[in-house]
N, C-alpha and C. Protein backbone atom coordinates (compact mmCIF):
# COMPACT_ATOMS: atom_id res chain seq x y z
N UNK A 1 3.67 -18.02 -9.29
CA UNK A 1 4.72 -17.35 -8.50
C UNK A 1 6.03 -18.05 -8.74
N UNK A 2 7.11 -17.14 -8.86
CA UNK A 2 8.58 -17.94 -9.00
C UNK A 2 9.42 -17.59 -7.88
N UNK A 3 10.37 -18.25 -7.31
CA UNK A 3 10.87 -17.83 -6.39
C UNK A 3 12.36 -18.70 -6.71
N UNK A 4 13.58 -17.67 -6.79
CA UNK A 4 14.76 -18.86 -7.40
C UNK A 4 16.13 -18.19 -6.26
N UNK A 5 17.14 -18.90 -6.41
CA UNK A 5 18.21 -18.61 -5.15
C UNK A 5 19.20 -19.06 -6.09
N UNK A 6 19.27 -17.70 -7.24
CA UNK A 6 21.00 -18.28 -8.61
C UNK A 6 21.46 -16.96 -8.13
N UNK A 7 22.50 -16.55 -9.13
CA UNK A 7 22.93 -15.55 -9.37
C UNK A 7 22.25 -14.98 -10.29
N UNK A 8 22.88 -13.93 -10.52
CA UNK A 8 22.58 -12.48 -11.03
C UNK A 8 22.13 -13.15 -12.20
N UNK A 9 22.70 -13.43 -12.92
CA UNK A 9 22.90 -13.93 -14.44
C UNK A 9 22.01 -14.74 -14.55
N UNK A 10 22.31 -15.64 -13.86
CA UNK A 10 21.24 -17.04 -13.89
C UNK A 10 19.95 -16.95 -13.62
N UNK A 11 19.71 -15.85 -13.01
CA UNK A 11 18.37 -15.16 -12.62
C UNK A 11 17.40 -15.12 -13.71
N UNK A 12 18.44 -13.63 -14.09
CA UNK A 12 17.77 -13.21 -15.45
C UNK A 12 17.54 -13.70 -17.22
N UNK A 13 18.47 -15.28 -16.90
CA UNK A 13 18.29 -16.17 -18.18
C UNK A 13 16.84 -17.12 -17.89
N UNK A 14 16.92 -17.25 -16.43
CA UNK A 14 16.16 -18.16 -16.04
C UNK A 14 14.46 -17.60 -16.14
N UNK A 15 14.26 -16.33 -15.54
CA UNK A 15 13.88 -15.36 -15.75
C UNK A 15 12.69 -15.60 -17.19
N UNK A 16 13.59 -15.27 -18.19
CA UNK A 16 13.82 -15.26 -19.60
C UNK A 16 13.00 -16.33 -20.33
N UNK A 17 13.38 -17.74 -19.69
CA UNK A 17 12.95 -18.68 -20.35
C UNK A 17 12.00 -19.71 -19.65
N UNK A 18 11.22 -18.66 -18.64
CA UNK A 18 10.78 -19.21 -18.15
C UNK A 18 9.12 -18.14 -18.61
N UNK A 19 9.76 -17.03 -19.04
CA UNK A 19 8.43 -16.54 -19.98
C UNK A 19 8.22 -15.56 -18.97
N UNK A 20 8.77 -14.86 -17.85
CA UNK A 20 8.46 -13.67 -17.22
C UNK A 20 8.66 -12.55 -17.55
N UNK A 21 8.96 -12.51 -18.57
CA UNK A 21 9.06 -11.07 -18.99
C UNK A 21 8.16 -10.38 -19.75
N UNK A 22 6.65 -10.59 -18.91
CA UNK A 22 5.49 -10.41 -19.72
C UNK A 22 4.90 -9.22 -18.26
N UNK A 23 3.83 -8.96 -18.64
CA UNK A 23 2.85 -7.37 -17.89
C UNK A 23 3.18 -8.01 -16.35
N UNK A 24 3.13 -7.20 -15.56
CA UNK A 24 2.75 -7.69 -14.17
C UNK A 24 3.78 -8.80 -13.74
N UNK A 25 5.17 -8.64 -14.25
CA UNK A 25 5.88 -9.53 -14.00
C UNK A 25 7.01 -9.07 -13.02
N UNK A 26 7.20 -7.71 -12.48
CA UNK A 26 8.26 -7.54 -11.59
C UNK A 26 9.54 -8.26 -11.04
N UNK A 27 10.44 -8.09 -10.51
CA UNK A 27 11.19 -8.99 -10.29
C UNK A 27 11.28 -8.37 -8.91
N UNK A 28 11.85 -9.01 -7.64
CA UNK A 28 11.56 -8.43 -6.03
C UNK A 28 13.27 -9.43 -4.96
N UNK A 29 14.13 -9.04 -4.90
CA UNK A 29 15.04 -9.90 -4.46
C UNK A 29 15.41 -9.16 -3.22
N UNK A 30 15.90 -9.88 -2.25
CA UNK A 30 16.32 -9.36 -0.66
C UNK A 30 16.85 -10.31 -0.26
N UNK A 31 18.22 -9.92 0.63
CA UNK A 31 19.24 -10.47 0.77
C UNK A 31 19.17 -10.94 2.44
N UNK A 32 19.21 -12.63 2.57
CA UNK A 32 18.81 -12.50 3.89
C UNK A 32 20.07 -12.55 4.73
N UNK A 33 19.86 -12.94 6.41
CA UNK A 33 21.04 -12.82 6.83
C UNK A 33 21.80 -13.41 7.33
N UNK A 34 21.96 -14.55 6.35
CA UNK A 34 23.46 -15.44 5.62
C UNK A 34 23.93 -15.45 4.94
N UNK A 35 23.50 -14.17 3.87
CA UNK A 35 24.16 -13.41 2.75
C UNK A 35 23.08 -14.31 1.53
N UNK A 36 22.46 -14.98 1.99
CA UNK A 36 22.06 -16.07 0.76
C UNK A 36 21.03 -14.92 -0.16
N UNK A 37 20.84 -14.48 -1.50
CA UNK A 37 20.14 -13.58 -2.18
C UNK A 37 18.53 -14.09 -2.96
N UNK A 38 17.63 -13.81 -2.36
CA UNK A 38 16.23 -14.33 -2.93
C UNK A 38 15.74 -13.57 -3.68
N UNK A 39 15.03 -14.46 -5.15
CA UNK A 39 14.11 -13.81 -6.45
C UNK A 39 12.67 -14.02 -5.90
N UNK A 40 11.62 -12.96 -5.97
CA UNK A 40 10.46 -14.02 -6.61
C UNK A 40 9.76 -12.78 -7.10
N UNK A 41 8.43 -12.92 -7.83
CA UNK A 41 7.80 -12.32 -8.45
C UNK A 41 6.16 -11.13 -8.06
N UNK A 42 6.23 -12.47 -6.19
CA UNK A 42 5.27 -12.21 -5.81
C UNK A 42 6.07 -11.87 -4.38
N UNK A 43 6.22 -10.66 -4.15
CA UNK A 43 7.03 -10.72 -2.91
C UNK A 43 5.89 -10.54 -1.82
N UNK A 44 5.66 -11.30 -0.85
CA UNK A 44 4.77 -11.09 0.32
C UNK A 44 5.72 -11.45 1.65
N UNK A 45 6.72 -10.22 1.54
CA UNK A 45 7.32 -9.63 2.51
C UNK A 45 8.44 -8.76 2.09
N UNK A 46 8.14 -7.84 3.16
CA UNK A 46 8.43 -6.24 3.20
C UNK A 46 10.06 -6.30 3.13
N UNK A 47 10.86 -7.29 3.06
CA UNK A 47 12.62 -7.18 2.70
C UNK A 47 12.53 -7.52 1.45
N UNK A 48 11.78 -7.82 0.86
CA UNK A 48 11.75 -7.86 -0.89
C UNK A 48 11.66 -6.39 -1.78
N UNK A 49 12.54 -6.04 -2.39
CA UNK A 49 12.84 -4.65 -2.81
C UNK A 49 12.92 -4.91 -4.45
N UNK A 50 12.40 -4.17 -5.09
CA UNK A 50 12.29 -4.04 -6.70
C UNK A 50 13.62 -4.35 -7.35
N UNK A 51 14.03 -5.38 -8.12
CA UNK A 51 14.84 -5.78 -8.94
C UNK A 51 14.83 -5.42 -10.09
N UNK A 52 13.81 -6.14 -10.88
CA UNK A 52 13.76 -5.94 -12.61
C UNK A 52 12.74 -5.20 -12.61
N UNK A 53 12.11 -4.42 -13.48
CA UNK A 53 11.06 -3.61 -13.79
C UNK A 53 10.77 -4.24 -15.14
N UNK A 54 9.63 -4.91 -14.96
CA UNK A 54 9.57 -5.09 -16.56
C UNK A 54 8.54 -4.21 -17.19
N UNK A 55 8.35 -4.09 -18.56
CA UNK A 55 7.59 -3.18 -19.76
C UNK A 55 6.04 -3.79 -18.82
N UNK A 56 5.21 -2.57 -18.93
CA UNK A 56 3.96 -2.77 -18.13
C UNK A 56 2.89 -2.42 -19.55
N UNK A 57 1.86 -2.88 -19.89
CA UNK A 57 1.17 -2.22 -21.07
C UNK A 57 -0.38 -2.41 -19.98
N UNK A 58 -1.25 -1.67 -20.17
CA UNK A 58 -2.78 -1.50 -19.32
C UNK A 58 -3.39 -2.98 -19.88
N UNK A 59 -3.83 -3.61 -19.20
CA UNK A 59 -5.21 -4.49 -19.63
C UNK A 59 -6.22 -3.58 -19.23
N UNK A 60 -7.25 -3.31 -20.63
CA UNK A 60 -8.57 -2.44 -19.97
C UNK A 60 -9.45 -3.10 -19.48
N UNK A 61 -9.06 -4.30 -18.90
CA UNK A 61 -9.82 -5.25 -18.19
C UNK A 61 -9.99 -5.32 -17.03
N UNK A 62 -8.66 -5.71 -16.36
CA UNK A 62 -8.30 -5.98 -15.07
C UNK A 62 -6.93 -4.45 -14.23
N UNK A 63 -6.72 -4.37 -15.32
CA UNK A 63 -5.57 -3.11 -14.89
C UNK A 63 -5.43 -1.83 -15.84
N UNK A 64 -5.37 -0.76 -14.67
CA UNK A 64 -4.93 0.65 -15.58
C UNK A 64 -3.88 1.49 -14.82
N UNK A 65 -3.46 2.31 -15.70
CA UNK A 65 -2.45 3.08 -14.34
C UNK A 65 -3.11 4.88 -14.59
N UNK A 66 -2.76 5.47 -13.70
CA UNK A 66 -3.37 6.82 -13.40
C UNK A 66 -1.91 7.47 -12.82
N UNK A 67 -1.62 8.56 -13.41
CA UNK A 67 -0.65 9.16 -12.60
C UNK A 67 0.64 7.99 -12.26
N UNK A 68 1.39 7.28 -13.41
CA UNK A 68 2.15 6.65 -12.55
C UNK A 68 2.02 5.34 -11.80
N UNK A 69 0.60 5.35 -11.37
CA UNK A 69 0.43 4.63 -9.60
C UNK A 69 -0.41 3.83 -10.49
N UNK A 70 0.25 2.05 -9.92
CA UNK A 70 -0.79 0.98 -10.99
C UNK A 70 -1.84 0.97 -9.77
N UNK A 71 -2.84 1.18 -10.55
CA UNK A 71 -4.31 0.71 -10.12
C UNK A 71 -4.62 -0.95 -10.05
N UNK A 72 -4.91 -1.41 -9.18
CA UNK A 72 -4.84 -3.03 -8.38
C UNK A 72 -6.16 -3.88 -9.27
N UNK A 73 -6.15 -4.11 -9.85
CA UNK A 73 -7.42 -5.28 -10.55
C UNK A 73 -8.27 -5.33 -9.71
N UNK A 74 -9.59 -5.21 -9.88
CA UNK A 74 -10.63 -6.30 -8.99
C UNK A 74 -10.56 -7.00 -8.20
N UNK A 75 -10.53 -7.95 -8.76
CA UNK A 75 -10.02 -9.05 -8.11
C UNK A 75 -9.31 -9.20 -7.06
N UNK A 76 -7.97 -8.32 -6.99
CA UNK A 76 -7.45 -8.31 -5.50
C UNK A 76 -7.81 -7.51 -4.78
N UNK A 77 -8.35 -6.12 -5.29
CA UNK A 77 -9.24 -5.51 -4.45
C UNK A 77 -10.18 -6.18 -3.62
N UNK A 78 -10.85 -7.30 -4.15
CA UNK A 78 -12.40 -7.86 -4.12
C UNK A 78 -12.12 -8.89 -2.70
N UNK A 79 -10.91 -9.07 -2.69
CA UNK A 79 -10.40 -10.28 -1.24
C UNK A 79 -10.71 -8.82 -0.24
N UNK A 80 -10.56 -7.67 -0.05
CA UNK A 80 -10.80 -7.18 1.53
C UNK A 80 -11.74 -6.05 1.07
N UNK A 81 -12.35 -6.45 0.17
CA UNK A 81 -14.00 -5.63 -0.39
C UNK A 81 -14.54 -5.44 0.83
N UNK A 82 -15.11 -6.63 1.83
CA UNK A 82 -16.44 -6.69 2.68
C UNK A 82 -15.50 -5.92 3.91
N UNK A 83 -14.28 -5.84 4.16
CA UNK A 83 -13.88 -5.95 5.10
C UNK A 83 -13.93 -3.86 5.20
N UNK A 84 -13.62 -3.31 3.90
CA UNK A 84 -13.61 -2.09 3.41
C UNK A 84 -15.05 -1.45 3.39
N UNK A 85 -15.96 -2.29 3.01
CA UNK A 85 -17.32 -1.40 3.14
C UNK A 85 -17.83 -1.69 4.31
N UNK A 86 -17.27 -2.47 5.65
CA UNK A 86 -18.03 -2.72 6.67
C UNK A 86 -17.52 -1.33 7.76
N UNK A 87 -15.96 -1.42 7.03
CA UNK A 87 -15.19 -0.27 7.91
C UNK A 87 -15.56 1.28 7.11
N UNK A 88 -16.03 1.16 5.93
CA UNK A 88 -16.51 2.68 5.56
C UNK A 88 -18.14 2.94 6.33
N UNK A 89 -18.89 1.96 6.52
CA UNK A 89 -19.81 2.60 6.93
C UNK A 89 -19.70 2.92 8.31
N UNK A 90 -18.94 1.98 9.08
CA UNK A 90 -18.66 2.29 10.57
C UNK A 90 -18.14 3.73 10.75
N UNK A 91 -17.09 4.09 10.13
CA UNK A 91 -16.51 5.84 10.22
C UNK A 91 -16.72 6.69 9.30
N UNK A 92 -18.14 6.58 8.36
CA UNK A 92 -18.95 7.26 7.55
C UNK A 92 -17.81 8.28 6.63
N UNK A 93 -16.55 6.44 6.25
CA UNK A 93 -15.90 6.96 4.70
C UNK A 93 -16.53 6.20 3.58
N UNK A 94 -15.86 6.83 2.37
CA UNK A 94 -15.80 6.09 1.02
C UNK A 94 -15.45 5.02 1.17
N UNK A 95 -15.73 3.66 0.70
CA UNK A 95 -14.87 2.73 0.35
C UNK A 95 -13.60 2.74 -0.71
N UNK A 96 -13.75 4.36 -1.67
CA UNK A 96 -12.79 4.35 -2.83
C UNK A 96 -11.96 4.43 -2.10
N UNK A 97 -12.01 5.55 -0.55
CA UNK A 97 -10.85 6.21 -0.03
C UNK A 97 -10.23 5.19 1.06
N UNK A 98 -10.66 4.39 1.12
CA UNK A 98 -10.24 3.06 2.27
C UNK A 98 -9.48 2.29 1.18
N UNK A 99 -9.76 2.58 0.05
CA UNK A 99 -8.62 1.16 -0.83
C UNK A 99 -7.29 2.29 -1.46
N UNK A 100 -8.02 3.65 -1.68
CA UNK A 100 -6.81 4.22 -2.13
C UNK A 100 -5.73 4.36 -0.77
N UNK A 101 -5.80 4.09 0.36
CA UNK A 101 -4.78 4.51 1.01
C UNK A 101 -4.41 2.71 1.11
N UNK A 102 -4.91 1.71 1.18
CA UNK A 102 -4.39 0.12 0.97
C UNK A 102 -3.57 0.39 0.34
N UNK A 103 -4.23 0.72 -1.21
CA UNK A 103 -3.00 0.91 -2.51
C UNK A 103 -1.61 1.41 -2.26
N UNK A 104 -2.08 2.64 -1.80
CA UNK A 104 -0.54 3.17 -1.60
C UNK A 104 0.37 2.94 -0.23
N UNK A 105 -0.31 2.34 0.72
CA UNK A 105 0.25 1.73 1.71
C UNK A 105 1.36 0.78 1.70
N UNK A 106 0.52 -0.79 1.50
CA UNK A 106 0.81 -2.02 1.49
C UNK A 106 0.50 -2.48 0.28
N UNK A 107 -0.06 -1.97 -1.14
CA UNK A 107 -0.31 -2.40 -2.46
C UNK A 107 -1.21 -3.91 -1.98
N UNK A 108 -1.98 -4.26 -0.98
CA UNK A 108 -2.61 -4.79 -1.03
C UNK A 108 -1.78 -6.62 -0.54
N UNK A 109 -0.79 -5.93 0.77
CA UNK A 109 -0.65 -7.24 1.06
C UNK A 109 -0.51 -7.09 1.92
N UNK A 110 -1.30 -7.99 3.07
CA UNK A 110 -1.75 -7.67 4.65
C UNK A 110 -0.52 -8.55 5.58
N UNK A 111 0.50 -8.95 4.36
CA UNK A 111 1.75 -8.75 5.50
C UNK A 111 2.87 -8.38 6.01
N UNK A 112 2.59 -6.70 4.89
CA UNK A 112 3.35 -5.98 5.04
C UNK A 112 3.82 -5.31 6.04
N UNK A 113 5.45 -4.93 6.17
CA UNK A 113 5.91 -4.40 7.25
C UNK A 113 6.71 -3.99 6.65
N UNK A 114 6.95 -2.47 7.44
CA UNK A 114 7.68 -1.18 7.37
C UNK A 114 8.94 -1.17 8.62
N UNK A 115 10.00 -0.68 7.44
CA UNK A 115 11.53 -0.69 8.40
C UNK A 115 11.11 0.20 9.86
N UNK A 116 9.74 1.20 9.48
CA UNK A 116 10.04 1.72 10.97
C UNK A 116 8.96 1.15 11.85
N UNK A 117 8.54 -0.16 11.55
CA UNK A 117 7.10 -0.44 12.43
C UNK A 117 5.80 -0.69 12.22
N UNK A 118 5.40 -0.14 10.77
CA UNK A 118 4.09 -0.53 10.48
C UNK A 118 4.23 -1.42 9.81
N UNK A 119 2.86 -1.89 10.36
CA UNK A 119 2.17 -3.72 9.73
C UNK A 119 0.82 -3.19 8.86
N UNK A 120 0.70 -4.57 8.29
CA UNK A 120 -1.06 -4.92 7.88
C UNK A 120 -1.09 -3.64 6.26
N UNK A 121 -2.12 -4.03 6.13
CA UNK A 121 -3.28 -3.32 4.87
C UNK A 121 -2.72 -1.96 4.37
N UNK A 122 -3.13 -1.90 5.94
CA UNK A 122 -3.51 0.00 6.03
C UNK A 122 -2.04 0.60 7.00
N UNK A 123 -0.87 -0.55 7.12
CA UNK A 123 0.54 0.36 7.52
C UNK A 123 0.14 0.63 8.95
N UNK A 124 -0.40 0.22 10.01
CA UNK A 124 -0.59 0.73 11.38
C UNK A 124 0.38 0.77 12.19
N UNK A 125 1.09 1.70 12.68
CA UNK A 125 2.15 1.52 13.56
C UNK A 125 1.63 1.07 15.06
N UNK A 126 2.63 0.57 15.50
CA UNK A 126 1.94 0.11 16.93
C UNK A 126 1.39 0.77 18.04
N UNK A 127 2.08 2.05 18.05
CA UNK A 127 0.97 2.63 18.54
C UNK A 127 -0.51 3.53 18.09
N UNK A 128 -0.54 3.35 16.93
CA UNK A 128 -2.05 3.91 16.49
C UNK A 128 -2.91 2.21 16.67
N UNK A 129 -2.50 0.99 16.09
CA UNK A 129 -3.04 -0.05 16.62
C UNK A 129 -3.48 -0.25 18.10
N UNK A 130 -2.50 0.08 18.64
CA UNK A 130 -2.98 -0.27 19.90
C UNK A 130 -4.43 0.89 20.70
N UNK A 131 -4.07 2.32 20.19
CA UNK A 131 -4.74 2.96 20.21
C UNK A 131 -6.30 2.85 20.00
N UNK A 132 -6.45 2.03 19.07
CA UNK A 132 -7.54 1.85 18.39
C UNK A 132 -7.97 0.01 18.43
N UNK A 133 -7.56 -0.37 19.35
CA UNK A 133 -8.29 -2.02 20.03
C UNK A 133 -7.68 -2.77 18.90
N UNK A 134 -6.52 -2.57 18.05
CA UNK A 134 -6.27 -3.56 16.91
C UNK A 134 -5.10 -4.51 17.59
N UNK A 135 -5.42 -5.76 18.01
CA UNK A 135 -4.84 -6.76 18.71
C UNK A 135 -3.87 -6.96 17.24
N UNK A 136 -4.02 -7.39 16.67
CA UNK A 136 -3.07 -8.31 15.43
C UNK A 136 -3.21 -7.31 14.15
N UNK A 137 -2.33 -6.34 13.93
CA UNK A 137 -2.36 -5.60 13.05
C UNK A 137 -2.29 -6.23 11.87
N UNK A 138 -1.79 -7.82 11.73
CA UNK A 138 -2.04 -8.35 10.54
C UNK A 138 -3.21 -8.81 10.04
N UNK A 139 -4.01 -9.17 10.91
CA UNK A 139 -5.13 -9.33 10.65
C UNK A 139 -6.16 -8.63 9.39
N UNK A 140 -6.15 -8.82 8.49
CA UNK A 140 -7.01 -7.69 7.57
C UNK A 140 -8.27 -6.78 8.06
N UNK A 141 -9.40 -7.77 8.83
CA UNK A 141 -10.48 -7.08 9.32
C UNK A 141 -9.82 -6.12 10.56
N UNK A 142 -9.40 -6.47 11.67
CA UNK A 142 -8.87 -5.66 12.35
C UNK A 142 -7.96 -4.25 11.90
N UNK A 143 -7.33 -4.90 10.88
CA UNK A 143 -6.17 -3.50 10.22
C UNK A 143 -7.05 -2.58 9.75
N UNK A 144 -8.11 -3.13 8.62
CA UNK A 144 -8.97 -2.05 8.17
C UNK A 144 -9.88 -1.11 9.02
N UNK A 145 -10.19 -1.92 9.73
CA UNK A 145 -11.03 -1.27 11.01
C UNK A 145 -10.31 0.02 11.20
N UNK A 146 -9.52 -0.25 12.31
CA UNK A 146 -8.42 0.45 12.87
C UNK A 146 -7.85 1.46 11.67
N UNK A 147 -7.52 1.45 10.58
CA UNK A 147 -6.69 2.48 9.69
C UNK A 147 -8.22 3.27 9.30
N UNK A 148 -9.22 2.40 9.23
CA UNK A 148 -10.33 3.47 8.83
C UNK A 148 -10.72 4.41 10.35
N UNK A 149 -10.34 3.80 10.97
CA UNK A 149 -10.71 4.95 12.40
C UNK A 149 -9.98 6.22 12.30
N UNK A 150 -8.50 5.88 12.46
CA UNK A 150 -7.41 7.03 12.30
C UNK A 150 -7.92 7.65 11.74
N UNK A 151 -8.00 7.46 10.28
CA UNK A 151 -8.70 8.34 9.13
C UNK A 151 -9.89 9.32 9.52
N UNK A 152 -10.64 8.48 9.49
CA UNK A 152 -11.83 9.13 10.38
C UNK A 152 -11.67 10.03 11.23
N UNK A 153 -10.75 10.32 12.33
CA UNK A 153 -10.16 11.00 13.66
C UNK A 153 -9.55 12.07 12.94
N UNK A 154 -8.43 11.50 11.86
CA UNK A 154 -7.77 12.63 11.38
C UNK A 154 -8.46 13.73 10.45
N UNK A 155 -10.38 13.40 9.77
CA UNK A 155 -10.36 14.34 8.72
C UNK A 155 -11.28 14.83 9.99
N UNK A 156 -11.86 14.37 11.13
CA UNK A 156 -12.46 15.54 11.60
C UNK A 156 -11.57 16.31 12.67
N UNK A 157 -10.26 15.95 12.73
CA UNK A 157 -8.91 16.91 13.73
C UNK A 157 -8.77 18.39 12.51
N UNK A 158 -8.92 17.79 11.32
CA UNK A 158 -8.77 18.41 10.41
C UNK A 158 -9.34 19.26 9.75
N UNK A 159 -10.56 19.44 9.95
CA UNK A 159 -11.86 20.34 9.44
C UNK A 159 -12.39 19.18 8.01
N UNK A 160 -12.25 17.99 7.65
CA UNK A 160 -12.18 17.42 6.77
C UNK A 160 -11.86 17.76 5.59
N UNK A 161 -9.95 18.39 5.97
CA UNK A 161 -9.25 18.38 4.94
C UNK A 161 -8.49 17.30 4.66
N UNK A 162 -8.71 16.52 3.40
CA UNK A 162 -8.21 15.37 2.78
C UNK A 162 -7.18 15.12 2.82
N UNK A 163 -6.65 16.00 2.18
CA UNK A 163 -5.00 16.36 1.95
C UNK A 163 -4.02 16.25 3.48
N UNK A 164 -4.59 17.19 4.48
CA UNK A 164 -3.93 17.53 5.18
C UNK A 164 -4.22 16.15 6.54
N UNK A 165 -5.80 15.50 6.25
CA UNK A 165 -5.89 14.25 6.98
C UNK A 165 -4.53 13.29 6.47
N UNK A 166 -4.44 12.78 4.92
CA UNK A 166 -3.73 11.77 4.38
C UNK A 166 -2.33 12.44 4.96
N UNK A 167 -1.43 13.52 4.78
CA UNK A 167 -0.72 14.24 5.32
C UNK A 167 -0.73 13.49 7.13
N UNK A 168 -0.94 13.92 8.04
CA UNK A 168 -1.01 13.51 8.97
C UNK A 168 -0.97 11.65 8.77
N UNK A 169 -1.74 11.09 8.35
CA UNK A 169 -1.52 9.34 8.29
C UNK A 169 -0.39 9.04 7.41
N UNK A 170 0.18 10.03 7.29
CA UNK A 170 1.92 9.54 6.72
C UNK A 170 2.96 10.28 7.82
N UNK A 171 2.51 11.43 8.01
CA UNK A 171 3.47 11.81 8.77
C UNK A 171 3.84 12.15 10.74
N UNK A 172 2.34 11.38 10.61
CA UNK A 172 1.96 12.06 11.94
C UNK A 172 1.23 13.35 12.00
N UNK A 173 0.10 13.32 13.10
CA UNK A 173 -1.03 14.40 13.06
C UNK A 173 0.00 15.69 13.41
N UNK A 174 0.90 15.18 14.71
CA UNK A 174 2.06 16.28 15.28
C UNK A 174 2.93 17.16 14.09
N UNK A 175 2.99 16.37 13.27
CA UNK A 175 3.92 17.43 12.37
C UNK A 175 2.74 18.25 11.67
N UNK A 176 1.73 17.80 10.89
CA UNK A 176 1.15 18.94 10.26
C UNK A 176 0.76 19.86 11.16
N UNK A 177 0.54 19.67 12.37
CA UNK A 177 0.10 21.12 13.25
C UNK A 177 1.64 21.76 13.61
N UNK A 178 2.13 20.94 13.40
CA UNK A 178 4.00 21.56 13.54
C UNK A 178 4.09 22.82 12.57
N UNK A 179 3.62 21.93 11.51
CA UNK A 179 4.60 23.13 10.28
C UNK A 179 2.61 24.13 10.19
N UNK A 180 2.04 24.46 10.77
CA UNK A 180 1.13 25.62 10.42
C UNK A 180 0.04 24.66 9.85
N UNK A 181 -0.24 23.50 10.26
CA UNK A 181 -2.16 22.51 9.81
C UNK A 181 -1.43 22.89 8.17
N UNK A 182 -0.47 22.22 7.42
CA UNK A 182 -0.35 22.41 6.37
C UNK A 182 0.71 20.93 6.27
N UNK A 183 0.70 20.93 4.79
CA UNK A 183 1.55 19.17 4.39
C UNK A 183 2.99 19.85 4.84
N UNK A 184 3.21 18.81 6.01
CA UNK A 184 4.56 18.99 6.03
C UNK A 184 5.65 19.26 4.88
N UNK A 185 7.48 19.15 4.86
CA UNK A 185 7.89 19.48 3.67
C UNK A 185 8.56 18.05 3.43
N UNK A 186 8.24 17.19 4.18
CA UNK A 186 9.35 15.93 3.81
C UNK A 186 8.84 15.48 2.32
N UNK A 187 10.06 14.75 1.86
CA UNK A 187 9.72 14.61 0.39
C UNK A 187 8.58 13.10 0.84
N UNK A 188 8.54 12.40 1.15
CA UNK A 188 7.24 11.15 0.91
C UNK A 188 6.49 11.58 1.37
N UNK A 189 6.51 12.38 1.97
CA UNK A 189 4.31 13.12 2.77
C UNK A 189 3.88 13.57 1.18
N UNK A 190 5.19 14.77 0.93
CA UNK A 190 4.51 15.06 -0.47
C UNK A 190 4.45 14.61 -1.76
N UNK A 191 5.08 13.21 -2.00
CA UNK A 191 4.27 12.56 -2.63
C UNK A 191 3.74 11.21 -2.72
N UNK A 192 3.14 11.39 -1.08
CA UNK A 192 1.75 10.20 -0.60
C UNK A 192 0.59 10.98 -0.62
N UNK A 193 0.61 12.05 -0.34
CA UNK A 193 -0.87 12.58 -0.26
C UNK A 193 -1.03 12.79 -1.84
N UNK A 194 -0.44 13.32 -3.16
CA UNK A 194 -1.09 12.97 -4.39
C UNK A 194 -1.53 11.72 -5.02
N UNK A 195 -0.60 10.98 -4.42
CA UNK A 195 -0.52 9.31 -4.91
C UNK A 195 -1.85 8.79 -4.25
N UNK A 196 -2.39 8.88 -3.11
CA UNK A 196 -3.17 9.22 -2.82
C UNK A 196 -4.61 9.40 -2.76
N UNK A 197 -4.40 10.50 -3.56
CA UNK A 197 -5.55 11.37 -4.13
C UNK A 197 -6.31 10.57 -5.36
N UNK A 198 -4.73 10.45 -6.27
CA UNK A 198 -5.17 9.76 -7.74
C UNK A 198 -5.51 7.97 -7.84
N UNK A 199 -5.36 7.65 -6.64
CA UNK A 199 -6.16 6.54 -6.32
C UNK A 199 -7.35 6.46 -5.61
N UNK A 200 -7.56 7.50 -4.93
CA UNK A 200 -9.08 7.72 -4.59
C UNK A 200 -10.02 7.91 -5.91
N UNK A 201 -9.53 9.43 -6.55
CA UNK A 201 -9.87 9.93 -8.17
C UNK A 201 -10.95 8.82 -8.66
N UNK A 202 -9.50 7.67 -8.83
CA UNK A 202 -9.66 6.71 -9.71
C UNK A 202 -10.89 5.46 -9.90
N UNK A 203 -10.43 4.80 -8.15
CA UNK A 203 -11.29 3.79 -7.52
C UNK A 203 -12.95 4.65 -7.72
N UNK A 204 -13.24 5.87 -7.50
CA UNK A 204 -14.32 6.43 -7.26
C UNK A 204 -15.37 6.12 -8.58
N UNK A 205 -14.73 6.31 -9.56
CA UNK A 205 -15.32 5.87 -10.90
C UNK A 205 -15.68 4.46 -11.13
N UNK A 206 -14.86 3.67 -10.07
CA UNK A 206 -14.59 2.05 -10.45
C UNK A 206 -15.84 1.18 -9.86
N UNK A 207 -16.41 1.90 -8.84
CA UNK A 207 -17.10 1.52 -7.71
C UNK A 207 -18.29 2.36 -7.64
């Protein structure tokens, strides 16, 4: 992990010669509030916003991408594995479909937080946490729990429509019965529920 406090310039020489400009190397900077501007590579927190994009090529090892959307290695999958198949069998889901909504949530970092409120894994806002007995939404076992319940609640509110469940856990259950039990029209409902999808798709083959 690198984490540096230069300028712009100095960043990206430093950057450079320090050999990051290889697969899986992102760059993530957020400006805190003393104006002071932070790099690092591994951002594990939610004011860290995409800087550099570097050239991505697949390892058919550990990484592939589908649609766009990088598919997460093993390996980091494999840290909230037990925590995912304990919560799929409890609300009789997939485990593919408990990591594809991680993925596109929180990309798999349980200390993520959202400008409007959601924490943890699985993005729980405080009141679906609280709803659902999740004391410490950061918590991984608790978050998964809890985001696999919603889920659960939402595909049978839903007739166990997928689409229109994932729909609802982005936008709220209230709006899809708003606009006619159909994907709302905001532009990120419609494209979280494909993003989504092609990480369920994906994981399903993997597992």
């Amino acid at each position: 992990m690198l984490r540096l406090n230069l300028g712009v310039g100095a960043v990206v020489a430093a950057l450079l010669a320090a050999g990051v400009g290889t697969a899986r190397a992102d760059i993530y900077r957020y400006v805190d509030e003393n104006g002071k501007v932070h790099f690092t590579n591994v951002p594990n927190d939610s004011r860290y916003k995409l800087f550099i994009a570097t050239d991505k090529q697949p390892d058919p090892v550990t990484e592939t991408f589908n649609d766009r959307h990088r598919v997460y290695p093993r390996a980091e999958r494999k840290k909230y594995h037990a925590h995912v198949v304990a919560a799929a069998r409890a609300y009789a889901l997939e485990p593919a479909l408990i990591h594809a909504v991680i993925s596109a949530e929180s990309g798999y970092n349980p200390l993520a937080r959202s400008a409007k409120g959601a924490k943890g894994l699985m993005q729980l806002m405080p009141d679906t946490a609280k709803r659902y007995g999740v004391d410490n939404p950061l918590d991984p076992r608790q978050n998964i729990l809890g985001g696999a319940a919603y889920l659960s609640d939402l595909l049978k509110r839903f007739g166990n429509d997928l689409s229109l469940a994932l729909a609802a856990y982005n936008a709220g259950e209230g709006r899809v019965m708003e606009y006619g039990f159909k994907i709302p029209p905001y532009r990120e409902t419609k494209q979280y529920v494909p993003k989504v999808l092609s990480y369920y798709k994906k994981y399903k083959t993997m597992m």
